[in-house]
Every structure is written in C-alpha cells, then in structure tokens.
N, C-alpha and C. Protein backbone atom coordinates (compact mmCIF):
# COMPACT_ATOMS: atom_id res chain seq x y z
N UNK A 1 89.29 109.18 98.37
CA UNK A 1 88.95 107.77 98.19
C UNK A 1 89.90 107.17 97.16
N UNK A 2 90.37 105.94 97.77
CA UNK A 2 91.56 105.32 96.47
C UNK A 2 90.50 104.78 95.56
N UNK A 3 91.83 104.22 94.27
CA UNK A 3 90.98 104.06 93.50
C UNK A 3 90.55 102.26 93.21
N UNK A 4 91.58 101.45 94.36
CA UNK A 4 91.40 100.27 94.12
C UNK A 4 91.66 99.44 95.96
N UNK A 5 91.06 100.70 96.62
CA UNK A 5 90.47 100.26 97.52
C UNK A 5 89.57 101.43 98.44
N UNK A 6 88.92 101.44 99.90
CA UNK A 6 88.45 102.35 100.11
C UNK A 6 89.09 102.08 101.92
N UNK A 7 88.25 103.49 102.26
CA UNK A 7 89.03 103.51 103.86
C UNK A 7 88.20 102.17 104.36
N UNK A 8 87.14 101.88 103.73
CA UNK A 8 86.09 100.61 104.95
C UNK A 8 86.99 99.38 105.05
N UNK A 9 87.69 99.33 103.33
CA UNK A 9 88.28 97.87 103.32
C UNK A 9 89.53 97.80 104.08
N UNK A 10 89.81 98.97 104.89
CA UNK A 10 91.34 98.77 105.64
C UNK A 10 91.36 99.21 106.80
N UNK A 11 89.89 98.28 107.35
CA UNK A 11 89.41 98.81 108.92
C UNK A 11 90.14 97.96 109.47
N UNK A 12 91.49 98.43 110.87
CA UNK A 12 92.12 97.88 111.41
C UNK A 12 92.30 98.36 112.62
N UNK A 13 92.53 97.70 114.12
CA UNK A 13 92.19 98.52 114.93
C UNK A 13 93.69 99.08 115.42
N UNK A 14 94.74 98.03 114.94
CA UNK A 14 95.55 98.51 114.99
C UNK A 14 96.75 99.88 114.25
N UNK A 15 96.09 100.11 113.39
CA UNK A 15 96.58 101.68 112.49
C UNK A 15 95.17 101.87 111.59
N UNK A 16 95.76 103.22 111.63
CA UNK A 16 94.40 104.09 111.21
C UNK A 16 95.09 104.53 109.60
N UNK A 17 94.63 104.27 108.57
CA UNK A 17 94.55 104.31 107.15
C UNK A 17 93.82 106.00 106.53
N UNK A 18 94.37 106.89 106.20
CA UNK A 18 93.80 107.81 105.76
C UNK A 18 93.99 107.96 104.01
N UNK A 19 93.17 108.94 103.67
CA UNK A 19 92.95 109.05 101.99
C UNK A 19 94.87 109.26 101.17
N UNK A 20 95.35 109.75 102.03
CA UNK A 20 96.65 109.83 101.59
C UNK A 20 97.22 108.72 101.58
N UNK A 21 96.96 107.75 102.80
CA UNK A 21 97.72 106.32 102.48
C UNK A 21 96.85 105.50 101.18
N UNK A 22 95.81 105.66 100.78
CA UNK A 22 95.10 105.16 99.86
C UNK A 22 95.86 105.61 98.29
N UNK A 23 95.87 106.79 98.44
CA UNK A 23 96.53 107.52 97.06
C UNK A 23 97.95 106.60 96.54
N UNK A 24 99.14 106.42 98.39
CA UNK A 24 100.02 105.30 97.66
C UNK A 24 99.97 104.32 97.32
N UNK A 25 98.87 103.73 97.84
CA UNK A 25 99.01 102.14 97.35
C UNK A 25 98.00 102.25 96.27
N UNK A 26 97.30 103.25 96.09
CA UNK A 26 96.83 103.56 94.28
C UNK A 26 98.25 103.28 93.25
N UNK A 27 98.79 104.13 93.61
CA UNK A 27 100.38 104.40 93.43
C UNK A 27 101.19 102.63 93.14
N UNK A 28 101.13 102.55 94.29
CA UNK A 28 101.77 100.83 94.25
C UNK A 28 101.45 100.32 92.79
N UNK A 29 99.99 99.85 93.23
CA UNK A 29 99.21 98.75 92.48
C UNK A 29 99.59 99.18 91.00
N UNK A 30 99.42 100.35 90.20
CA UNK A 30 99.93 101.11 89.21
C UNK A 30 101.34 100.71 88.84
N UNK A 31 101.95 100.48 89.70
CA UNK A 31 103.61 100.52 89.27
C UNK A 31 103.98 98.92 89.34
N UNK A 32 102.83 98.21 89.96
CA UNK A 32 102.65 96.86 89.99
C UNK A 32 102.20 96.02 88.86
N UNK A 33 100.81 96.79 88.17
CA UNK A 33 100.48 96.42 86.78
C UNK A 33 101.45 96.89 86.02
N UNK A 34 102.54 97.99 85.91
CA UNK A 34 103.42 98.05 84.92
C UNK A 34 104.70 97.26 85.03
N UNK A 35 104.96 96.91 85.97
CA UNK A 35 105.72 95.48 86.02
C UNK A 35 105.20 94.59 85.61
N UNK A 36 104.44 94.13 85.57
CA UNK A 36 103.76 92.87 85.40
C UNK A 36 103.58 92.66 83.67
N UNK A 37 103.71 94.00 82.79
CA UNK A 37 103.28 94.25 81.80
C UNK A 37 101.75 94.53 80.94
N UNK A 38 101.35 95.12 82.22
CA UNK A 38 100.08 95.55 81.83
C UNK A 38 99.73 96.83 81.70
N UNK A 39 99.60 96.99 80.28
CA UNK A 39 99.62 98.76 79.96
C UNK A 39 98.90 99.44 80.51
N UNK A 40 99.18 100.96 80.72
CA UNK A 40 97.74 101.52 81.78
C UNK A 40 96.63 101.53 80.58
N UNK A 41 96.57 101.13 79.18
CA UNK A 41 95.06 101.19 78.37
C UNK A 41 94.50 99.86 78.96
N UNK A 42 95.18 98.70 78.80
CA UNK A 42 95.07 97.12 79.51
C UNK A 42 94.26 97.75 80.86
N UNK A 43 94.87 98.47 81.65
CA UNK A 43 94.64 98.69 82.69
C UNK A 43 93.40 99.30 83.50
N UNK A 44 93.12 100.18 82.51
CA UNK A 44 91.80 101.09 82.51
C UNK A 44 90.76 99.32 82.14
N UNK A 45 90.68 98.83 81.57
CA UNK A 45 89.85 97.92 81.03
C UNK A 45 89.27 96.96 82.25
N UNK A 46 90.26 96.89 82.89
CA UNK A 46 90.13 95.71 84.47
C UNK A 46 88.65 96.32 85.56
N UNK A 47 87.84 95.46 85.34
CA UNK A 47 86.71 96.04 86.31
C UNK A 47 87.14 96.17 87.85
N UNK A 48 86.73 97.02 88.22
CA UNK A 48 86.79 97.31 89.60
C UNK A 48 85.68 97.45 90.19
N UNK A 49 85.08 96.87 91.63
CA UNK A 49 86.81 96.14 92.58
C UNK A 49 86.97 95.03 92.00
N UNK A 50 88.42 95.11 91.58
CA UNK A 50 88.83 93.35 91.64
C UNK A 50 89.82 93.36 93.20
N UNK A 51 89.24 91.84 93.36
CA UNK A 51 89.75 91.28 94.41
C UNK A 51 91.16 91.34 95.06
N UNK A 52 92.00 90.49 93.65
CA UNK A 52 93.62 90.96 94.15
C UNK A 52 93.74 91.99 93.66
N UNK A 53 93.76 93.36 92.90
CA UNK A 53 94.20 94.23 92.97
C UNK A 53 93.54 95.37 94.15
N UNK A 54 92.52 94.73 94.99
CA UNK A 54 92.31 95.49 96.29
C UNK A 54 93.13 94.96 97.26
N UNK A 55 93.07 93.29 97.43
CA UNK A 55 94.57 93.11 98.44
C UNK A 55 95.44 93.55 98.68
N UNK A 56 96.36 93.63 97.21
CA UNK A 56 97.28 94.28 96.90
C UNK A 56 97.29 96.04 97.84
N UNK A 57 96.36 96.88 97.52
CA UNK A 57 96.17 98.29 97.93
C UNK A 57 96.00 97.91 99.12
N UNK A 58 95.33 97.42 99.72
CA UNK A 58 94.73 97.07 101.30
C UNK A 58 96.25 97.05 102.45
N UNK A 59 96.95 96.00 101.68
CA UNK A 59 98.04 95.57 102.48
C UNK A 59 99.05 97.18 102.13
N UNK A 60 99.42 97.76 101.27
CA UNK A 60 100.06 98.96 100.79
C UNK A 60 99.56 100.08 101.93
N UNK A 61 98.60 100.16 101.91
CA UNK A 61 97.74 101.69 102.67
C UNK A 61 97.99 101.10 104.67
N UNK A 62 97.64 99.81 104.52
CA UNK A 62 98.54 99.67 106.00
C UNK A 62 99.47 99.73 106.31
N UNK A 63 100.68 99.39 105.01
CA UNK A 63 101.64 99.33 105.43
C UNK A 63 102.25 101.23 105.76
N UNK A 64 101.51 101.72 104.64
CA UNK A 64 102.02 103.39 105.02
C UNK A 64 101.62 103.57 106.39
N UNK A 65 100.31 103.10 106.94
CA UNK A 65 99.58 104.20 108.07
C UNK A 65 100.25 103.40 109.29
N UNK A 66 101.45 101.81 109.27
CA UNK A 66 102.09 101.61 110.42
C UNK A 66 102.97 102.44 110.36
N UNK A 67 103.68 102.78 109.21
CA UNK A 67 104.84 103.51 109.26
C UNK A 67 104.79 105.12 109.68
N UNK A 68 103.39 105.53 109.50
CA UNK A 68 103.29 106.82 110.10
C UNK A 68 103.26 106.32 111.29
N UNK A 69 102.20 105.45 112.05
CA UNK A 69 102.14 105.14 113.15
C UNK A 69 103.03 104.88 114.14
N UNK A 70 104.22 104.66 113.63
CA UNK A 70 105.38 104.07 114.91
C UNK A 70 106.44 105.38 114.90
N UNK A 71 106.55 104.94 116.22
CA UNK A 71 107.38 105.70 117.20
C UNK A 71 108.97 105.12 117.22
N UNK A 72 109.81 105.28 115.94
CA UNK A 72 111.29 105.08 115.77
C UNK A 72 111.46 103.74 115.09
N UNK A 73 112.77 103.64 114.79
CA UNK A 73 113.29 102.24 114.21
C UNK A 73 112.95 101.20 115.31
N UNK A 74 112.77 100.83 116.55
CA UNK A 74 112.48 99.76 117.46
C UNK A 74 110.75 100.18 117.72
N UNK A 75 110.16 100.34 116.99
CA UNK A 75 108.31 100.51 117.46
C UNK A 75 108.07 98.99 116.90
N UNK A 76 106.79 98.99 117.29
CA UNK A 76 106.20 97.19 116.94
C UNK A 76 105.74 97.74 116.04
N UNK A 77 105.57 98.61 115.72
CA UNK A 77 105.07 98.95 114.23
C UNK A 77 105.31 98.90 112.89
N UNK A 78 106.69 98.80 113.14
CA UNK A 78 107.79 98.35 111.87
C UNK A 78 107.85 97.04 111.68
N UNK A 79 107.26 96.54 112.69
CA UNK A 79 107.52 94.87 112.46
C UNK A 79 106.31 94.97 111.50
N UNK A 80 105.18 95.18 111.86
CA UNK A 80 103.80 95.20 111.18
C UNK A 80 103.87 95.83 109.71
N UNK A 81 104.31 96.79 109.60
CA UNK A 81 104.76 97.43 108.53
C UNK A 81 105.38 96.63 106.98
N UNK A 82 106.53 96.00 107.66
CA UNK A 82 107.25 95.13 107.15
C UNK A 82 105.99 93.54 106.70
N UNK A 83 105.27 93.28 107.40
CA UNK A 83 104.63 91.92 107.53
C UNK A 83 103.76 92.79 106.46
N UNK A 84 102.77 93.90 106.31
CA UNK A 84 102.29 94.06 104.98
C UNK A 84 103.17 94.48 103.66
N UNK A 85 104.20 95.12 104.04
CA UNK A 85 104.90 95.08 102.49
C UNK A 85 105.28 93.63 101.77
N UNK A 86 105.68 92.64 102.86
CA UNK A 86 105.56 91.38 102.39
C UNK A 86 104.61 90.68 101.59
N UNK A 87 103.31 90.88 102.20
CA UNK A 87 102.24 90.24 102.05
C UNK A 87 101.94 90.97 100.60
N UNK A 88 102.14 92.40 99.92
CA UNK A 88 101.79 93.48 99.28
C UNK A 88 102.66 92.75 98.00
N UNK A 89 103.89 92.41 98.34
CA UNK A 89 104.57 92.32 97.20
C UNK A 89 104.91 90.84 96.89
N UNK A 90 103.93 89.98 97.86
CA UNK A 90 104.24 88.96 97.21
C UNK A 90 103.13 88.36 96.22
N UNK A 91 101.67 89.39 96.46
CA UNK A 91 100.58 89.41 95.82
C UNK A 91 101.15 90.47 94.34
N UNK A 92 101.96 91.30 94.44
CA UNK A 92 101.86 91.97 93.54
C UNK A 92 102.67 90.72 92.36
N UNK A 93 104.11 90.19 92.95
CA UNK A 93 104.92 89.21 92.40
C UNK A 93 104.06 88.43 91.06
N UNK A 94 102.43 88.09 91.45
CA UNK A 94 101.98 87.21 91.02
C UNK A 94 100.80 87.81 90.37
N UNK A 95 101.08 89.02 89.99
CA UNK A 95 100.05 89.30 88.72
C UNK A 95 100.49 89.15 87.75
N UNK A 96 99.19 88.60 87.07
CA UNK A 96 99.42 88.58 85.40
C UNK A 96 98.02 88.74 84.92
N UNK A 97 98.28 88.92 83.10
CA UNK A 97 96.60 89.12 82.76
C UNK A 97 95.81 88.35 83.17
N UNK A 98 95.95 86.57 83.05
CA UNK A 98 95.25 85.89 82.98
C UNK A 98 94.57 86.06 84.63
N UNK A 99 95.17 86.56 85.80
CA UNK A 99 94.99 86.48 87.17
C UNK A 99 93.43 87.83 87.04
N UNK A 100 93.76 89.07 86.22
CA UNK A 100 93.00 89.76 86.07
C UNK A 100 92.12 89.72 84.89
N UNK A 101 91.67 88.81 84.70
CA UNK A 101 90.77 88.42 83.47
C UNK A 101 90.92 89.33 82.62
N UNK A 102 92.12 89.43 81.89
CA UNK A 102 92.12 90.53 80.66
C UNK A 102 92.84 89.27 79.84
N UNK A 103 92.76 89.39 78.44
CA UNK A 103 92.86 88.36 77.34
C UNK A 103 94.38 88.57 77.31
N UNK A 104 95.35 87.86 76.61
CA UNK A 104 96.65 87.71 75.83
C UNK A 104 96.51 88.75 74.92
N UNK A 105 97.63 89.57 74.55
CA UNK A 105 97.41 90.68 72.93
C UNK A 105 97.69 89.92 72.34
N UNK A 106 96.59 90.00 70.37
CA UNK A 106 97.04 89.08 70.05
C UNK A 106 97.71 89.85 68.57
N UNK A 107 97.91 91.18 69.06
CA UNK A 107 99.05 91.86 67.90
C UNK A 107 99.88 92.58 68.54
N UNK A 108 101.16 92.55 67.74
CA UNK A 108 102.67 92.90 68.59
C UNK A 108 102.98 91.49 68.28
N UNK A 109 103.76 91.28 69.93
CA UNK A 109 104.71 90.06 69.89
C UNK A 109 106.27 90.13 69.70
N UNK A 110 106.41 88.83 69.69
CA UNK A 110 107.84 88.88 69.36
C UNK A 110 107.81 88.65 67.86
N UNK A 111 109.20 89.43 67.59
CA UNK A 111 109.36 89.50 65.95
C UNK A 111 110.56 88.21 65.81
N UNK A 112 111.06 88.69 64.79
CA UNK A 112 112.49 87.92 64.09
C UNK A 112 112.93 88.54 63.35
N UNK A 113 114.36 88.35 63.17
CA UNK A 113 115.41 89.54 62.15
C UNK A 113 116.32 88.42 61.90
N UNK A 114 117.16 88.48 60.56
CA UNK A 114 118.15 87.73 60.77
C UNK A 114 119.30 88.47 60.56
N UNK A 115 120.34 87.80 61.23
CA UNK A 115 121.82 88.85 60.96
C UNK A 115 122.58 88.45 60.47
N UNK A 116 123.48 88.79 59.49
CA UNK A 116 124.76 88.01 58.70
C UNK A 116 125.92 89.03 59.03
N UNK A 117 126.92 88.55 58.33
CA UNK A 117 128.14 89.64 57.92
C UNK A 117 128.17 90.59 56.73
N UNK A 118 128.69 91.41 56.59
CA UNK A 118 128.69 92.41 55.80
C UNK A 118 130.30 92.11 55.13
C-alpha cells in the first residue's frame, strides 16, 4: 500500500496499478516535496490523505502501470503514459507550503555578510 495513495484511488479500466507502481510515485511525490523545499521533517507533519499530494501519486502509479502495460515505442499506451507524467508534473510544478497547509519557517532565512577588500 503507497503511502500517499492506495490501489482503490487508481481504479482505471484502462491499466492495472500494482503496490510496486504505488511505491514509485511514493517515490515521486518525495522527490517532489524536496524540490519544492519541503524538508522530509516539514514533510512527515502534512496530514494524510491530502488531496494534491494524492493526485500527484495517482497520476505517477498510472503513469508506471501504462508503461508496463504497452507493447513497444508505437503502443497507445505511451501516449497515455506521457498524458499522466504531464498531468503528474505539472501538479507537482505547483507545490508549495502554503498549497499544503504547512506554515512559512520562521527561523533560518536569508542572512547578510558584507564584503570589502583586503
């Protein structure tokens, strides 16, 4: 069972989704919040299910089980394939904390230094 989606939410009649395609787009979404700049402690904090970070997995775990699914570089399956990595990464494009209700940090930041000549 993934961890930010499940096999029910990626009932499709056209490809069949197994626990292994779930594990990558566990995988994805993970490498998605660390782009985005959300630490995996940030990360652990995010209640689950959240909504877009199940989209996100949903569209990922199809896109693996077309790509198992097709039969060569010309299958209709690659087209499909392709139409969820799209959909996957243009949801991922657009995370941020505020999208996942986690607050701004409000220690760190940007610093300042000043530099002269020696």
């Amino acid at each position: 069972m993934g961890k930010y989606c499940t096999l029910a939410d990626c009932a499709d009649p056209v490809v069949v989704v197994t626990d292994a395609h779930l594990d990558g787009a566990d995988v994805y979404v993970d490498l998605a919040l660390g782009t985005a700049g959300i630490s995996p402690a940030d990360a652990a904090t995010i209640t689950l299910p959240n909504k877009i970070l199940k989209e996100i997995a949903v569209n990922w775990a199809k896109r693996l089980a077309a790509i198992d699914g097709s039969m060569g570089d010309n299958s209709l399956m690659i087209d499909k394939a392709n139409q969820y990595k799209t959909s996957a990464d243009m949801l991922a494009q657009q995370l941020n904390r505020a999208a996942l209700g986690l607050a701004e940090p409000t220690s760190g930041g940007f610093g300042s230094i000043t530099l002269g000549r020696a």
